[in-house]
C-alpha atoms as a PDB file:
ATOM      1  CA  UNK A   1       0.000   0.000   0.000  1.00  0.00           C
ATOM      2  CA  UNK A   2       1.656   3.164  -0.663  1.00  0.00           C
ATOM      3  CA  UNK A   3       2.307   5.911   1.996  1.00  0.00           C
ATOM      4  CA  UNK A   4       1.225   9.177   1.011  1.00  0.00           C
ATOM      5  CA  UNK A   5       2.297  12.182   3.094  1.00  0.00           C
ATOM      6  CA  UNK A   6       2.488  15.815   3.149  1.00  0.00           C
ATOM      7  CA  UNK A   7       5.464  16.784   4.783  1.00  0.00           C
ATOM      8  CA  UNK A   8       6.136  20.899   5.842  1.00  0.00           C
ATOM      9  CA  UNK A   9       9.929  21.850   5.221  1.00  0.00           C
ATOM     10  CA  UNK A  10      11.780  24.354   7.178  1.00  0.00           C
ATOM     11  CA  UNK A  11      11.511  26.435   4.265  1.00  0.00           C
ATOM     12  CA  UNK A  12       7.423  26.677   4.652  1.00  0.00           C
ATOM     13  CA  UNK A  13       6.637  24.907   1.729  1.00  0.00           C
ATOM     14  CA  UNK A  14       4.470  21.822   1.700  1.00  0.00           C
ATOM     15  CA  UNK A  15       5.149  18.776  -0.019  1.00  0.00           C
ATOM     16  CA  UNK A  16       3.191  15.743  -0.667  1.00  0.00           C
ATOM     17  CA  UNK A  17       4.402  12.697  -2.047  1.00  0.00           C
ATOM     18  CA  UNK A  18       5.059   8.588  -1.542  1.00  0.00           C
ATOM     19  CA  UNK A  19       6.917   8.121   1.164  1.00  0.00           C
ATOM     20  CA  UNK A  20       9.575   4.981  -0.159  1.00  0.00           C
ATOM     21  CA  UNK A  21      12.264   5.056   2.315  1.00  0.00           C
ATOM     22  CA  UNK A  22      12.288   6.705   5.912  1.00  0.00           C
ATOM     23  CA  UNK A  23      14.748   6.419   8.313  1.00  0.00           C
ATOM     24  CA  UNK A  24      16.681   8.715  10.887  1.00  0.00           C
ATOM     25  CA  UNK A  25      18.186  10.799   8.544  1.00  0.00           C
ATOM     26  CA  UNK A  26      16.738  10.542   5.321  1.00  0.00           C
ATOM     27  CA  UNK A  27      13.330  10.307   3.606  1.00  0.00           C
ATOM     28  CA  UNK A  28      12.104   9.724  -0.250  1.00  0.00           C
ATOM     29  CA  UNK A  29       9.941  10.853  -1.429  1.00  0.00           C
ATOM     30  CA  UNK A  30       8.613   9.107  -5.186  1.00  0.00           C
ATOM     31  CA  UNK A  31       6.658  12.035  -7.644  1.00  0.00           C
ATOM     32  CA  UNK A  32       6.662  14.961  -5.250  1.00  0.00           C
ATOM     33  CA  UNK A  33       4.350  17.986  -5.454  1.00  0.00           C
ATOM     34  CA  UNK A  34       4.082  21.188  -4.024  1.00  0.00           C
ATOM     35  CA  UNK A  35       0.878  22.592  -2.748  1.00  0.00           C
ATOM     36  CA  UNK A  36       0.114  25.930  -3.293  1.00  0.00           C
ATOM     37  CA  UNK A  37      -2.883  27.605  -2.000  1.00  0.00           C
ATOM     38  CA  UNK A  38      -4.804  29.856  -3.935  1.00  0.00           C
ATOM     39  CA  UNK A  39      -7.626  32.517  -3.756  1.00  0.00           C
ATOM     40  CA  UNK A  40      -9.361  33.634  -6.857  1.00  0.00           C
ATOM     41  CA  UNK A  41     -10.790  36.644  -5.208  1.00  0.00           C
ATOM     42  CA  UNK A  42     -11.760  38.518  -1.612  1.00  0.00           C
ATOM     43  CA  UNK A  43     -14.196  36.125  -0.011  1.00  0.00           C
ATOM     44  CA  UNK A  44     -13.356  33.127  -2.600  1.00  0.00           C
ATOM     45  CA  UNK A  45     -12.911  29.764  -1.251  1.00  0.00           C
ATOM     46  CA  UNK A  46      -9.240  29.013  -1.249  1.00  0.00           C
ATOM     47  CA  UNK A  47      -8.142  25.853  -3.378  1.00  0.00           C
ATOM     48  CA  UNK A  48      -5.004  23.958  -3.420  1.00  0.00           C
ATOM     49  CA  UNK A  49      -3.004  23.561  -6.727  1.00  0.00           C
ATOM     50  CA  UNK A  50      -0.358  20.808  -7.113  1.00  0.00           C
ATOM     51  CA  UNK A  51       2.844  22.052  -8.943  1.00  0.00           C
ATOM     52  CA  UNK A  52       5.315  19.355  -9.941  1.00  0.00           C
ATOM     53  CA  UNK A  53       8.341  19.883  -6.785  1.00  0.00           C
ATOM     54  CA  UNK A  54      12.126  19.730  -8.349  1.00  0.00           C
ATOM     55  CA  UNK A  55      10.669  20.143 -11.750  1.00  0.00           C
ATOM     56  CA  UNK A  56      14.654  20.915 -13.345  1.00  0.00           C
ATOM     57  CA  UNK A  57      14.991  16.872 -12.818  1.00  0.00           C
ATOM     58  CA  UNK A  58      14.096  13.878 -14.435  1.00  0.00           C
ATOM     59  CA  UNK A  59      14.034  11.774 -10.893  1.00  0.00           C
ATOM     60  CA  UNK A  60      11.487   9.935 -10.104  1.00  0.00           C
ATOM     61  CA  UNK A  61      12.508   9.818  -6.512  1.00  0.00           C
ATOM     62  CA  UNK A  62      14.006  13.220  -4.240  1.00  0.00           C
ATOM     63  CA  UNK A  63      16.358  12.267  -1.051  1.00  0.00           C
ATOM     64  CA  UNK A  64      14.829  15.291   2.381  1.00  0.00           C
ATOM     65  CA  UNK A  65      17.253  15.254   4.473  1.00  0.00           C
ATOM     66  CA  UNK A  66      15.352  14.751   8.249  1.00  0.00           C
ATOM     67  CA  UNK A  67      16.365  18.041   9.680  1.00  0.00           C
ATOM     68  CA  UNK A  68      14.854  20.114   6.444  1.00  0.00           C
ATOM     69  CA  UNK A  69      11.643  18.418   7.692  1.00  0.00           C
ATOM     70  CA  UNK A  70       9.002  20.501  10.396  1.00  0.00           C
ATOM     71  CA  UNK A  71       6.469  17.913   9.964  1.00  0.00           C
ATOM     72  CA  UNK A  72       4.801  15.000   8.211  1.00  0.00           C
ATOM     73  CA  UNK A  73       1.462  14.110   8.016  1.00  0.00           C
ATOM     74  CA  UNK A  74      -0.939  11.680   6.080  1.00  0.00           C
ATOM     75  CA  UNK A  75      -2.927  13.696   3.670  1.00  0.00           C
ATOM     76  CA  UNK A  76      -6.653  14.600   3.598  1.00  0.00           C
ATOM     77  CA  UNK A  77      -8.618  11.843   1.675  1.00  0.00           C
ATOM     78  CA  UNK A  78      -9.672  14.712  -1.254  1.00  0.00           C
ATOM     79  CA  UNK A  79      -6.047  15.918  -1.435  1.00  0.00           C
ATOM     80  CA  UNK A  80      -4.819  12.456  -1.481  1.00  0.00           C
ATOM     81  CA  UNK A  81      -7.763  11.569  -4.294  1.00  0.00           C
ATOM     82  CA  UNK A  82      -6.494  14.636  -6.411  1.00  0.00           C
ATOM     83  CA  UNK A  83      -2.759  13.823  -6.029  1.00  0.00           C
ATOM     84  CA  UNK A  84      -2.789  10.008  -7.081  1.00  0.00           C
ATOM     85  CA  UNK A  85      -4.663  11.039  -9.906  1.00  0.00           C
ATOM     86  CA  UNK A  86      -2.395  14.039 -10.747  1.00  0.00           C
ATOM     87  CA  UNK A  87       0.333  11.277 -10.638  1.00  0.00           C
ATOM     88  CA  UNK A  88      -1.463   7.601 -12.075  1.00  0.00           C
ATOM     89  CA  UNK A  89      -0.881   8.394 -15.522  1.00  0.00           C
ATOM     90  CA  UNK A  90      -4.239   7.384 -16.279  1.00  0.00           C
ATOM     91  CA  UNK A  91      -6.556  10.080 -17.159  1.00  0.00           C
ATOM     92  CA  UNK A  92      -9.950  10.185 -15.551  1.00  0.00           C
ATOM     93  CA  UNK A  93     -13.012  10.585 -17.821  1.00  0.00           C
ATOM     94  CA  UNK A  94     -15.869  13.417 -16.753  1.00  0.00           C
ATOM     95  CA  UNK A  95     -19.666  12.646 -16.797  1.00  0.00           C
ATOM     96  CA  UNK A  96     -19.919  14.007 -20.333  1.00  0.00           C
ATOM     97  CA  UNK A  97     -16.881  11.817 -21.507  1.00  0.00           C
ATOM     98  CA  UNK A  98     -19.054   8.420 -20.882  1.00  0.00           C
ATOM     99  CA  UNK A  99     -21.599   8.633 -22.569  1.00  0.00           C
ATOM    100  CA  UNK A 100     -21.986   5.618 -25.053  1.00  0.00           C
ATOM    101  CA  UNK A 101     -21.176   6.071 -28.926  1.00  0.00           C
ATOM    102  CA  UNK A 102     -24.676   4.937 -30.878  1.00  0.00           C
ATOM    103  CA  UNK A 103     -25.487   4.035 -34.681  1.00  0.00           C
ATOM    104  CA  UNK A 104     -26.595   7.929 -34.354  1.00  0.00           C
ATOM    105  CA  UNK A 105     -23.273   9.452 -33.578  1.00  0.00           C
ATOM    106  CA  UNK A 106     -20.888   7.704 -35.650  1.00  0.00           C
ATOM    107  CA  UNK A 107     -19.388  10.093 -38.238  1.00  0.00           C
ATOM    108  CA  UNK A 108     -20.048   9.883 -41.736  1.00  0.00           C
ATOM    109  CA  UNK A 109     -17.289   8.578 -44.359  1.00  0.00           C
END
């Protein structure tokens, strides 16, 4: 089962990802993110956005060094939702996007 966790730096930012290996001095972290919270206006709800985290690198996997790290804690079940599928690969379909092809629709050659 994978471990997903947020984890707060000493640099403020927060950073969720699969925990792989964790031990006294080191964690990795597999396909991190960044969340960034947003406002779209003065009384808006604010909403999270997921930005890739050590985007200048093709590794799948980043080494925190323990000390760098405030906290860690095991996401929210939406956040957690919206990062697997920001990093499954698999793209999910909307409402409109299953509906079922018919004699009706097919295109004309």
């Amino acid at each position: 089962m994978k471990k997903i966790k947020i984890i707060r730096l000493s640099t403020g930012e927060d950073v969720i990802g699969e925990v792989t290996h964790d031990d006294n001095h080191i964690v990795t972290l597999k396909k991190p993110f960044v969340l960034i919270p947003r406002q779209m206006g003065p009384g808006k709800p604010i909403q999270l956005m997921l930005s890739p985290w050590q985007p200048y690198t093709d590794e799948e996997e980043i080494l925190v060094n323990h000390d760098k790290i405030v906290t860690m804690v095991t996401p929210k079940n939406d956040i957690q939702r919206n990062y697997e599928e920001n990093t499954s690969g698999i793209i999910q379909a909307t409402a409109a996007d299953q509906q079922l092809i018919t004699e009706t629709k097919l295109p004309k050659v």
